[in-house]
Structures are given as structure tokens and as C-alpha cells.
Protein backbone atom coordinates (compact mmCIF):
# COMPACT_ATOMS: atom_id res chain seq x y z
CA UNK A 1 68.89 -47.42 102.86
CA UNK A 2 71.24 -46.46 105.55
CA UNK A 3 70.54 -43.17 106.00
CA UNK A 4 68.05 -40.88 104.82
CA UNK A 5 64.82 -38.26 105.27
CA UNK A 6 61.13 -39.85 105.51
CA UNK A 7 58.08 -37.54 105.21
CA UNK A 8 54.80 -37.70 103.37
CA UNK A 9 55.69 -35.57 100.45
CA UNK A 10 59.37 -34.49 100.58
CA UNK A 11 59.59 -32.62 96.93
CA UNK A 12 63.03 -30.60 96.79
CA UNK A 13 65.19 -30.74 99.34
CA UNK A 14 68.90 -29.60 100.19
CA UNK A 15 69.60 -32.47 103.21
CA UNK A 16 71.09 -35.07 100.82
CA UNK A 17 74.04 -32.61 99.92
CA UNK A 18 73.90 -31.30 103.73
CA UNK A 19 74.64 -34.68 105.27
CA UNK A 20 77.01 -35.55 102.45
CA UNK A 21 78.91 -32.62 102.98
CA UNK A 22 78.87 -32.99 106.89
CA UNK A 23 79.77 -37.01 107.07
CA UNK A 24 80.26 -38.15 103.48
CA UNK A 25 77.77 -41.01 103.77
CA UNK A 26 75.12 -41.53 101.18
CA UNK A 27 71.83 -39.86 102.38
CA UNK A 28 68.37 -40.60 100.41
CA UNK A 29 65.18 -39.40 100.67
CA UNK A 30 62.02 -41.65 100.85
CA UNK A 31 58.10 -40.84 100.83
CA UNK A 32 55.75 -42.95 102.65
CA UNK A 33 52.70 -43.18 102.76
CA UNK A 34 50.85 -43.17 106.19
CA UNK A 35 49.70 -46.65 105.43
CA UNK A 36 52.93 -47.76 104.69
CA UNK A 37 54.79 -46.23 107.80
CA UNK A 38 53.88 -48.73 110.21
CA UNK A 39 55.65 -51.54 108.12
CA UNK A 40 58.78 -49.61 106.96
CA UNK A 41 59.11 -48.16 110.85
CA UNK A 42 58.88 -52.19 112.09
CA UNK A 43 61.35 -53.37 109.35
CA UNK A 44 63.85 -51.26 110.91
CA UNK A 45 65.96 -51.65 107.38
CA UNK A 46 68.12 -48.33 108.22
CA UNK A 47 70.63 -47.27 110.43
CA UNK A 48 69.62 -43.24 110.65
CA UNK A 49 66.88 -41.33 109.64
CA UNK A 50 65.38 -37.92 109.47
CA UNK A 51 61.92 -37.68 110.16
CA UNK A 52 59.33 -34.77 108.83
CA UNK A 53 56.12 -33.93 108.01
CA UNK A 54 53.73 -35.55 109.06
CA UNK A 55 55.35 -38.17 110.93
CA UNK A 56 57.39 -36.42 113.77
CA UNK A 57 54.48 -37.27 116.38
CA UNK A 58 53.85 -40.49 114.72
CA UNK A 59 56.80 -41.96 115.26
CA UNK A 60 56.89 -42.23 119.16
CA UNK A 61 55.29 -45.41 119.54
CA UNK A 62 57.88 -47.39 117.86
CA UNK A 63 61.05 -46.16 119.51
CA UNK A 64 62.24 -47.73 122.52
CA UNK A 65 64.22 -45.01 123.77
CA UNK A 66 63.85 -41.71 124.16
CA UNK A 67 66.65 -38.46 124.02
CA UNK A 68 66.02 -35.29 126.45
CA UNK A 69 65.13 -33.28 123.95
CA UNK A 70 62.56 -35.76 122.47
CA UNK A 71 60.87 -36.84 125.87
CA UNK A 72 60.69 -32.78 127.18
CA UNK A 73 59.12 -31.52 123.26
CA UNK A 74 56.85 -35.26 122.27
CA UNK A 75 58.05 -35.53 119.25
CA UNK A 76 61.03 -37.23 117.17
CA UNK A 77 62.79 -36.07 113.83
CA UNK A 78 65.54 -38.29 114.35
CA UNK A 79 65.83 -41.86 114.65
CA UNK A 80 68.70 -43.98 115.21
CA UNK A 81 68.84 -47.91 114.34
CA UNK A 82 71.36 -49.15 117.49
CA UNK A 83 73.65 -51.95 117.04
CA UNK A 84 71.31 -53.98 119.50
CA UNK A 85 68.51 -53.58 117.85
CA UNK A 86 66.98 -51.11 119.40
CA UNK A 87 65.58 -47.64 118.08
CA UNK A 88 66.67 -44.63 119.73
CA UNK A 89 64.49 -41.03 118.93
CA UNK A 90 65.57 -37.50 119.47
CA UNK A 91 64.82 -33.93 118.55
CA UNK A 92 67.67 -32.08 116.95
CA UNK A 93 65.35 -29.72 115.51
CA UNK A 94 65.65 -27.82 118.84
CA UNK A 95 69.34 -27.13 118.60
CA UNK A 96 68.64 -25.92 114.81
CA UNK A 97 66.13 -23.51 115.89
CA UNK A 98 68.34 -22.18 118.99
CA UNK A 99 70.99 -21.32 116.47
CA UNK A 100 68.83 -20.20 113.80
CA UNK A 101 66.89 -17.44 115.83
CA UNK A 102 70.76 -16.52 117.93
CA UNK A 103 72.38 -16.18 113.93
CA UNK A 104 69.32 -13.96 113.31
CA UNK A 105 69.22 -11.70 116.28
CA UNK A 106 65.60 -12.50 117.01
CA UNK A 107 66.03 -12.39 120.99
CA UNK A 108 62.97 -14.24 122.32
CA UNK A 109 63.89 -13.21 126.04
CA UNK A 110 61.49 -11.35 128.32
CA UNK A 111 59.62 -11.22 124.91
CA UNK A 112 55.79 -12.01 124.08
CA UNK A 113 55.90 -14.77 121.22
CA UNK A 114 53.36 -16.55 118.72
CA UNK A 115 54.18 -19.57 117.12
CA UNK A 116 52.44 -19.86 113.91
CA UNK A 117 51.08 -23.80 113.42
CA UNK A 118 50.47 -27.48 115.34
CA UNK A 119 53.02 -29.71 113.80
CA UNK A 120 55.44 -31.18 115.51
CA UNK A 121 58.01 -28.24 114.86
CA UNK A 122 56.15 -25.92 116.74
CA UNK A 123 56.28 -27.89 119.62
CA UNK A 124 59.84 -27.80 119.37
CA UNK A 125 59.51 -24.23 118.56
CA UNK A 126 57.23 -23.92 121.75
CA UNK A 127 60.07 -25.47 124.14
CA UNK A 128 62.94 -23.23 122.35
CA UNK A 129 61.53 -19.83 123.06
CA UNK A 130 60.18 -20.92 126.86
CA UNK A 131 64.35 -22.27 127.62
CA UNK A 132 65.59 -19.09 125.82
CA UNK A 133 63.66 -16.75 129.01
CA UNK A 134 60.05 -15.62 126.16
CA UNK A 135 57.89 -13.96 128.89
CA UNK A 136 55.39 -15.84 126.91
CA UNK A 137 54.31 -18.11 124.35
CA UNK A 138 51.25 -18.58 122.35
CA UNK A 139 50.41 -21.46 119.30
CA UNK A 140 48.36 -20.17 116.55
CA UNK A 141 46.42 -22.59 114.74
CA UNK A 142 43.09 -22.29 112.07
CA UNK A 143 40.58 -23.46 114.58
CA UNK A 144 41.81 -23.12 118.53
CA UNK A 145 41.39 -20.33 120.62
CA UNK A 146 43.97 -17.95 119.21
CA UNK A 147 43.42 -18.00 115.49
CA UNK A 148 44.40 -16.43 112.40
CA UNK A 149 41.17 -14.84 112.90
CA UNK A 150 42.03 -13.14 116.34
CA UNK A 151 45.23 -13.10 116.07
CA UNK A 152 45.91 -9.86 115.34
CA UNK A 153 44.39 -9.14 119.19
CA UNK A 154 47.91 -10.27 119.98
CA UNK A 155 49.00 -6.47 119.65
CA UNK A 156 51.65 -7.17 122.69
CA UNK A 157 53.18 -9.82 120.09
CA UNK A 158 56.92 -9.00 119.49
CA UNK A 159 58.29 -12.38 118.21
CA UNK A 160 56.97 -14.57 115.73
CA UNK A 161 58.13 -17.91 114.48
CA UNK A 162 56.18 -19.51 111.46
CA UNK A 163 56.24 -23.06 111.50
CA UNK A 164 53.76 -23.85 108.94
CA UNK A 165 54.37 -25.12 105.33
CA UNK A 166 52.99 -21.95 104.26
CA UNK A 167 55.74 -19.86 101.61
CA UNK A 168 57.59 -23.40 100.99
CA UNK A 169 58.68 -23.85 97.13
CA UNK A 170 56.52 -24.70 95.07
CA UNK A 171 53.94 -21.93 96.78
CA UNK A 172 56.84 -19.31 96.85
CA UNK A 173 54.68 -15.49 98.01
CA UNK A 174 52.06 -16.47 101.01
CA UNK A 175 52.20 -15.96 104.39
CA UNK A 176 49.92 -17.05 107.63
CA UNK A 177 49.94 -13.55 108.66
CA UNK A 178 50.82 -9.73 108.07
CA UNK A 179 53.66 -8.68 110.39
CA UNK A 180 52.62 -5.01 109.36
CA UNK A 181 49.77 -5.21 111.86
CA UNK A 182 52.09 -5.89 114.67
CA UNK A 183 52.90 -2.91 116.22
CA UNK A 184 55.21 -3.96 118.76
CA UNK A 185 56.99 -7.10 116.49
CA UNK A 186 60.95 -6.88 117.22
CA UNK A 187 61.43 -10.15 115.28
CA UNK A 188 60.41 -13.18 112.87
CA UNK A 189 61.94 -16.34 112.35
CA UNK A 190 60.09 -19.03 109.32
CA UNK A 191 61.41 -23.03 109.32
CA UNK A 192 60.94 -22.80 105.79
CA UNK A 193 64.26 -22.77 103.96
CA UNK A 194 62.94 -23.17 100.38
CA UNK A 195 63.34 -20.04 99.60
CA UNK A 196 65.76 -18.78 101.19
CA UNK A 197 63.57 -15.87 102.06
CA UNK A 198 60.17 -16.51 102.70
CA UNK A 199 56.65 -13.98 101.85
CA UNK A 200 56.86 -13.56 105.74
CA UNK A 201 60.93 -13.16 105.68
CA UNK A 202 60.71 -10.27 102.97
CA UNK A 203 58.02 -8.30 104.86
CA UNK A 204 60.25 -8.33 107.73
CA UNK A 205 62.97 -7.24 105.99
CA UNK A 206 60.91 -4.56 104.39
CA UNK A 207 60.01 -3.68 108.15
CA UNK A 208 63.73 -3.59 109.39
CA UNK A 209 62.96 -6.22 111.97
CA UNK A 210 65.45 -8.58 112.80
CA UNK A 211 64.74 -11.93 110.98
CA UNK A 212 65.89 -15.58 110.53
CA UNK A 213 65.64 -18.12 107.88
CA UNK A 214 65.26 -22.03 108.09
CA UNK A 215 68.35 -22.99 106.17
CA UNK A 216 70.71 -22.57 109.33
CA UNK A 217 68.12 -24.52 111.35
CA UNK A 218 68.43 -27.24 108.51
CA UNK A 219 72.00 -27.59 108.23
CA UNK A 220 72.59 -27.18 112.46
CA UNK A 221 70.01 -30.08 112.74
CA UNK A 222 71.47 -31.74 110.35
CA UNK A 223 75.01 -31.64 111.96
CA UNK A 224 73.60 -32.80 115.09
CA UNK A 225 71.46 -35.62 113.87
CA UNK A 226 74.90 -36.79 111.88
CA UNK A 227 76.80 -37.12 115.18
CA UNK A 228 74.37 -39.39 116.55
CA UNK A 229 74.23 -41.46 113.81
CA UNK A 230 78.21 -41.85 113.07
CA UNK A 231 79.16 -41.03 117.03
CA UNK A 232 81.73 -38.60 116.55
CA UNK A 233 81.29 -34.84 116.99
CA UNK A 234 81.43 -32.63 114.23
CA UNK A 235 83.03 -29.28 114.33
CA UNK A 236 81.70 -25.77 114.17
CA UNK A 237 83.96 -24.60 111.74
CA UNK A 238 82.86 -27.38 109.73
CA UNK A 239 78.86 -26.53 110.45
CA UNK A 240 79.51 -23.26 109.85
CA UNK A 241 81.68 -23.99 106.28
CA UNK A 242 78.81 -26.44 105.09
CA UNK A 243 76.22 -23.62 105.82
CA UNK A 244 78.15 -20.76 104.16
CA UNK A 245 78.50 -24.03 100.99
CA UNK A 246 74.88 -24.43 101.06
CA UNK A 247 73.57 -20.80 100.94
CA UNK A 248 75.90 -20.25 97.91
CA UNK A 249 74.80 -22.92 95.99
CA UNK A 250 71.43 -22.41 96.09
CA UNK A 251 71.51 -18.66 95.53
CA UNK A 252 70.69 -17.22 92.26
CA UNK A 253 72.98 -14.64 91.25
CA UNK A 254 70.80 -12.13 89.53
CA UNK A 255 71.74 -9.22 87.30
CA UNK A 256 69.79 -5.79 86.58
CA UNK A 257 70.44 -2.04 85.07
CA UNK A 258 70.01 -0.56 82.11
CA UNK A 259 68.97 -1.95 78.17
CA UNK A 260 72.44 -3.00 77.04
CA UNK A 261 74.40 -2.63 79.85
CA UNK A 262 75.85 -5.96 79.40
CA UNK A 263 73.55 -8.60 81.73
CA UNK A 264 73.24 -11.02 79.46
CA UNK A 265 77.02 -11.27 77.68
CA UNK A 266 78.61 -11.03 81.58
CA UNK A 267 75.51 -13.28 82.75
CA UNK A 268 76.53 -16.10 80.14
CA UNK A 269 80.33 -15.67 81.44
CA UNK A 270 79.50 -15.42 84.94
CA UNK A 271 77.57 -18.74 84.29
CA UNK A 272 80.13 -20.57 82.81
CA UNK A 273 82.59 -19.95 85.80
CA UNK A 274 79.85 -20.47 88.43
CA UNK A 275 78.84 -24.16 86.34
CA UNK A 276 75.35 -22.91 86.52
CA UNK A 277 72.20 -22.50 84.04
CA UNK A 278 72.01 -18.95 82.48
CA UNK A 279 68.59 -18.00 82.06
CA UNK A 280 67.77 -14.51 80.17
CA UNK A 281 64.08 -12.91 81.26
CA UNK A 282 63.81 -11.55 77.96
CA UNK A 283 64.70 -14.12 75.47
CA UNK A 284 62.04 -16.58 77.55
CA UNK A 285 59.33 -13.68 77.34
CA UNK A 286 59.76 -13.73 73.55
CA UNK A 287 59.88 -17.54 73.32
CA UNK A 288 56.97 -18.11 75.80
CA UNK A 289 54.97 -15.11 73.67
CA UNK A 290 55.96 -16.28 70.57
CA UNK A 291 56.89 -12.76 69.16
CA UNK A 292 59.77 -10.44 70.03
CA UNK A 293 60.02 -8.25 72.00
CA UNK A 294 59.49 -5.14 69.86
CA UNK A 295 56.39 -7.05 68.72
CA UNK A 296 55.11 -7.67 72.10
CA UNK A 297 55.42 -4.01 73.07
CA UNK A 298 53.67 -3.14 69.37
CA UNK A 299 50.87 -5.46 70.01
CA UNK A 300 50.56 -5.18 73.54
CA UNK A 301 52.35 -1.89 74.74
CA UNK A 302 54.47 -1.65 77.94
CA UNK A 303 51.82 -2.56 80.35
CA UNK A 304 51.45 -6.13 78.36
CA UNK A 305 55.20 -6.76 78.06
CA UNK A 306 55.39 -5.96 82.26
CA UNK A 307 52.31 -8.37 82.69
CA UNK A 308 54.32 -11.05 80.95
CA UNK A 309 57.27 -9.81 82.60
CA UNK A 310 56.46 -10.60 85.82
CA UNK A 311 55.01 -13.74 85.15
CA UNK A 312 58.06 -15.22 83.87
CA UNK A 313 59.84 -13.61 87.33
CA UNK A 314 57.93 -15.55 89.09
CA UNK A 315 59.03 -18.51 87.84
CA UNK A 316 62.52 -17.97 87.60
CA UNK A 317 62.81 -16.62 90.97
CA UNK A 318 61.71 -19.78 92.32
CA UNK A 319 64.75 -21.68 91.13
CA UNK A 320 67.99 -22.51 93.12
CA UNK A 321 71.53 -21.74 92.57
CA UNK A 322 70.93 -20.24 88.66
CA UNK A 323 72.17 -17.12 86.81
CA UNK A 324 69.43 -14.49 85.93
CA UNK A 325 69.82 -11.84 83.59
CA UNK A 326 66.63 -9.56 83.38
CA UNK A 327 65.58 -6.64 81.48
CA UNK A 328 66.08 -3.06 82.25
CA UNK A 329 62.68 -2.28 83.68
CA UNK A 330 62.56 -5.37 85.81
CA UNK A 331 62.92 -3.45 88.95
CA UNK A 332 60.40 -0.70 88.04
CA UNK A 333 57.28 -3.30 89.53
CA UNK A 334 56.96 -2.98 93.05
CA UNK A 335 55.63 -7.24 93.32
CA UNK A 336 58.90 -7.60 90.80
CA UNK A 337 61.06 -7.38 93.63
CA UNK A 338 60.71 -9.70 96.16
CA UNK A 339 60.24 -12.63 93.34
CA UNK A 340 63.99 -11.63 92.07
CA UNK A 341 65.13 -11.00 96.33
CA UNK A 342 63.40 -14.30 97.76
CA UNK A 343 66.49 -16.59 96.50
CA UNK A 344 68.61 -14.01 95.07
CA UNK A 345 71.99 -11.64 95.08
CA UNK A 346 71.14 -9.07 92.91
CA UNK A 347 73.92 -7.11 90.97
CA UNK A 348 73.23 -3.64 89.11
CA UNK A 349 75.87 -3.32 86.00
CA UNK A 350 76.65 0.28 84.82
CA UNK A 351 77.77 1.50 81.77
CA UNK A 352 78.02 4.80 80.82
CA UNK A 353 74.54 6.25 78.87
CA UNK A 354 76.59 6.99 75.42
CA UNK A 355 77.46 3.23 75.24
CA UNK A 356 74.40 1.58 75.75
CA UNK A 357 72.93 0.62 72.27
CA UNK A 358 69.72 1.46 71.02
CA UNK A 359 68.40 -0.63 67.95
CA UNK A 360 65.80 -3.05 68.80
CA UNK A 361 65.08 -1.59 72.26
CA UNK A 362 61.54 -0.03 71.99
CA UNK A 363 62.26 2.52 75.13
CA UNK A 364 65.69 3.54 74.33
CA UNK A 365 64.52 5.40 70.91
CA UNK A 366 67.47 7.96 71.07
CA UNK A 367 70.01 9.24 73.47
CA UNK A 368 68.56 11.83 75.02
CA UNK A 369 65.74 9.32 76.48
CA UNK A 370 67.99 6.98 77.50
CA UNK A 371 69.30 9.88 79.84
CA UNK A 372 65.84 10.50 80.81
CA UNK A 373 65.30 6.66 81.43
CA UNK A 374 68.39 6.31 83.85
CA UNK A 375 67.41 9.56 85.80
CA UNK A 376 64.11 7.86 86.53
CA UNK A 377 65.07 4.24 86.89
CA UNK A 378 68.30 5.31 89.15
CA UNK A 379 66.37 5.23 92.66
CA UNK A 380 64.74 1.96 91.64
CA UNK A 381 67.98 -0.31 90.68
CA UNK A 382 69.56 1.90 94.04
CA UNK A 383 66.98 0.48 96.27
CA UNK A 384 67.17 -3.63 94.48
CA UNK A 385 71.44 -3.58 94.41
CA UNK A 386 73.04 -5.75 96.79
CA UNK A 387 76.33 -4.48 94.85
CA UNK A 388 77.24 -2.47 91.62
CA UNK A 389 79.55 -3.44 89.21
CA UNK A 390 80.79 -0.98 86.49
CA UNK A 391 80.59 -2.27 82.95
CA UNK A 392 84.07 -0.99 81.86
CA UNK A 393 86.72 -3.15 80.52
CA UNK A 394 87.11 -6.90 79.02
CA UNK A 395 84.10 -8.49 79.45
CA UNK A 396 85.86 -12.10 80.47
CA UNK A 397 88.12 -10.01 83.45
CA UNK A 398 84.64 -8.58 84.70
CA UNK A 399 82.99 -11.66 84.86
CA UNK A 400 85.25 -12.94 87.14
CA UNK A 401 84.91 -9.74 89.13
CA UNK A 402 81.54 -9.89 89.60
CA UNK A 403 81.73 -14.29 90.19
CA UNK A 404 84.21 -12.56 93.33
CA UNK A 405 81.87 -10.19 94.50
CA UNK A 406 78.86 -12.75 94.70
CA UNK A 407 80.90 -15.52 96.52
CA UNK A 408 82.27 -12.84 98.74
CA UNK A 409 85.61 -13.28 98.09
């Protein structure tokens, strides 16, 4: 291959469409094994690569020159094949994290910081927060001196950057620590771009603390580690475009409100103009169940249909750049939430109580409970909106209002 990413286990990953979109070249992803490494590394058969876990350390040995940024943090994620042979190793993982803590507002200066992990990326991490003026920084790992164990000792800890695997797709909803038993944390930043917001990122959010994702990091690496593999410079506006492309593709665009206030019909529309998959909560409860949903509530009553609820929320909430309709008491779960939030806009449609139909809903038996229902659920689909969209009008003319309101147009 020419170009490409090389890692251990590389699963799903966003840098083929990153690159393409930054250079146009063909960008592939490989696993190796660790027994295979040495081989593929001495074959030299590419012309740039990407390098992550476990290999960013690894790699050292066989490059014969080293950038700043490599030589100053001791390990490589980049890895350029030169015209004379020669292979050439830098870090542009530093210039991703720079960015991606400055986009956030998580202001490391004069600050004490912990640095969750011992992987080459907290290293990185490590040299990041020392240039941007940290008063200090400490590495958390499972067995050293400062451990998950102690660390919550750290009470003097106000920044914290998680560069552990921990939260990445497919183990969406852990964490290495609680931020809640920080009491002087100011900010959090997680590598981890799949999801787009992290266990860790949520609970920040939750906390009002500034915060910072790892898809910015990804993309700004990215742009730098395409420069030195083409030689020309790329522009910001063009870093910044590809970034704003990204996030949008791979955000779900979720709906919620009341029983029949039209999620599913403008969710199928929406779809259609977005080119995505529609996926209603409700119809796979029924199909995964094997009953409808009436049934499942007769058989099972509410608290069985909320169990099964949020366990297909969980899976759909993992998935990228996908339309999600889901029923009216979605929201009402408090561990609902952040499985719909982690890689999702969510949109409340309204529709006036007297329209919203009634047959084959078991909680919306008559009118007057409906009015009841909304009155309850109103501070609930307040507090999960990102936007409201009033369900008045031709449903085709909406659809495209609400497509506009989630690309931010």
C-alpha cells in the first residue's frame, strides 16, 4: 500500500475518509501482528504510514531519522518512506492534541494535570501539557505509584486527559475514573474519538467543565502527517472544513417527543435527504421481542418495555452517522440519555396534544392523559433537546427543515 494506518487491532476507524478528504490519495488500514511487524517494517513496501496502538514505541528502532517532535516525546505515529530509501519518524499526534485541548478550552497553564495511561499517546500527552506552561504533570497507570487506586489523593487535580482505550466503540459507557470526585477539575480532554463523546466526556459535560474530544486531534494529526507525506502544506480552512465534514457524518441525528408526534414519518424523510439508515426504537423492540408493543406492555408492563428499551438504545447509540427515531418515553431513563447524547443531535418534535393519535399507544388511553403525559414528560425532552422543531405543516417541507437545522445551515 502507499499509504495507510498500522496498529494491532484497528476495528472502525474514520482516517481513511480523513486523509482522502485532506489529499485525495487512497489510504488503507492494515493489522499486524507483533510477530509480523518486524518483517512488514523492513520491507519498507509503503510510502506513508500512520502508526497506533501498540506500535508507536515499537517502531523507533527501524527509522533512521528522527523529527523534533519524535526525538523530544520517544515515540513515532508517523512514518515516512523517503525517496532514498530511508525512513523518516515523527509525532504529529502532538500538534492534534495542542489543537484539540485549545478548540476545547481546557487551559492546561499554571494548572495541576493527570494523564490517564502509558501508551505512547500519553507521552505525547505528557510533553503537550509541560510546553503549554501545566504547573504539573502526573501519569496514571494500574500498577505505578499514582494509581487508579490513589488517585483520587490527587484532590489538587484540575486537568485531566484520558489516553487510554477505555470508552472506545465497541465498549461505548466506561471510564478510568470519576471526574465527580475532583473537586478542583476545570477540564477533561479523552483521545478517544469513537464516540464522539466519551463515558468520561458526558460526565464532564454533566459537570459544566470545559471538555475536548479526540476527533479534532484525529483529523489535525491527520492533516499534518499528510503534509509530510505529499510535501505541500495544507490549509486551515481546509482542516477546519474536513473536521466540520467529519463530525457531520458520523453524527446520528436523533429524534424524541411525544407518541405520534411524527418521529418516525419525518425520521424516514429526514433519512432519505441525509442518504442515511433510518432506524425506529420501537419497531426493533417489537421485532427483537417478538410481540408488539401493546403486547409487550400487557405481558410485561412499562417497567419490561423500558428494560428492553434501553437495551436496544444502547445499541443504536453506538452507531455512526444514522437516523434515530425513538419512542415517547425514551428520555424519561436517566442511563437513556447519554446512550442517545454520546454520538448524537437530538431533536424534540411538537405537535399540538389534540393531534397526537391514540389507538395502539398503551399510555395515551384518552386525551385528557395525554395532557397529563406532556405536563410530566415536558422538563425531561427540555433538558435532552439540542433544538425543537414544531410538527405543523407538510411533512416533506419539515423534513427539510429539520435536515437544515441538524447540518447547521
Amino acid at each position: 500500500m502507499e499509504y495507510g494506518l498500522i496498529g494491532e487491532r484497528l476495528g472502525h476507524s474514520h482516517s481513511p475518509k480523513i486523509h482522502g478528504l485532506l489529499a485525495g490519495y487512497d489510504y488503507q488500514l492494515r493489522e499486524i501482528s507483533q510477530e509480523d511487524l518486524p518483517a512488514f517494517l523492513e520491507a519498507r513496501d509503503f510510502r506513508g504510514l500512520n502508526v497506533t496502538i501498540p506500535y508507536k514505541k515499537a517502531v523507533l528502532p527501524y527509522c533512521d531519522q528522527l523529527g523534533e517532535g519524535a526525538r523530544r516525546i520517544g515515540c513515532v505515529n508517523t512514518l515516512v518512506h523517503r525517496p532514498d530509501g530511508t525512513l523518516f519518524g515523527d509525532n504529529t499526534d502532538y500538534y492534534g492534541i495542542r489543537a484539540t485541548l485549545n478548540r476545547g478550552g481546557v487551559d492546561p497553564k499554571g494548572r495541576h494535570c493527570l494523564v490517564l495511561g502509558t501508551g505512547g499517546t500519553s507521552l505525547t500527552a505528557i510533553r503537550a501539557l509541560e510546553d503549554l506552561g501545566a504547573a504539573s504533570v502526573e501519569r496514571v497507570s494500574r500498577k505505578g505509584p499514582l494509581s487508579y487506586k490513589n488517585v483520587y489523593d490527587r484532590t489538587d487535580t484540575e486537568i485531566i486527559v484520558n489516553t487510554t482505550p477505555l470508552g472506545m466503540y465497541p465498549n461505548n459507557g466506561t471510564a478510568a475514573v470519576d471526574l465527580s470526585r475532583f473537586p478542583n477539575l476545570r477540564g477533561a480532554a479523552d483521545v478517544v474519538y469513537n464516540p464522539l463523546k466519551t463515558a468520561l466526556l458526558l460526565q464532564a459535560e454533566a459537570l459544566g467543565i470545559p471538555r475536548a474530544g479526540g476527533l479534532a486531534m484525529l483529523v489535525v494529526q491527520a492533516a499534518r502527517a499528510a503534509e509530510l507525506f505529499t510535501g505541500s502544506a495544507i490549509a486551515e480552512e481546509k482542516v477546519e472544513a474536513v473536521l466540520r465534514r467529519v463530525k457531520t457524518d458520523v453524527t446520528n441525528l436523533v429524534l424524541i417527543g411525544m407518541p405520534g408526534s411524527g418521529k418516525s414519518t419525518l425520521g424516514r424523510l429526514a433519512a432519505r435527504l441525509l442518504s442515511r439508515p433510518f432506524l425506529d426504537a420501537d419497531t426493533i423492540i417489537a421485532e427483537k421481542a417478538g410481540m408488539s408493543i401493546p403486547e409487550i406492555f400487557e405481558k410485561e408492563g412499562e417497567a419490561g418495555f423500558r428494560r428492553r428499551e434501553t437495551e436496544v438504545l444502547s445499541e443504536l447509540g453506538k452507531q455512526s452517522g444514522v437516523v434515530i427515531a425513538t419512542g415517547g418515553g425514551a428520555v424519561l431513563r436517566q442511563e437513556n440519555l447519554p446512550l442517545l447524547r454520546q454520538n448524537g443531535w437530538i431533536c424534540r418534535l411538537r405537535r399540538p396534544v389534540e393531534e397526537l393519535p391514540m389507538e395502539g399507544r398503551p399510555l395515551s388511553a384518552s386525551l385528557q392523559r395525554l395532557k397529563e403525559m406532556e405536563v410530566e414528560r415536558e422538563p425531561y425532552y427540555a433538558a435532552a433537546a439540542d433544538e425543537t422543531l414544531t410538527n405543523a405543516g407538510e411533512p416533506k417541507t419539515l423534513a427539510k427543515q429539520l435536515v437544515k437545522a441538524f447540518l447547521g445551515e
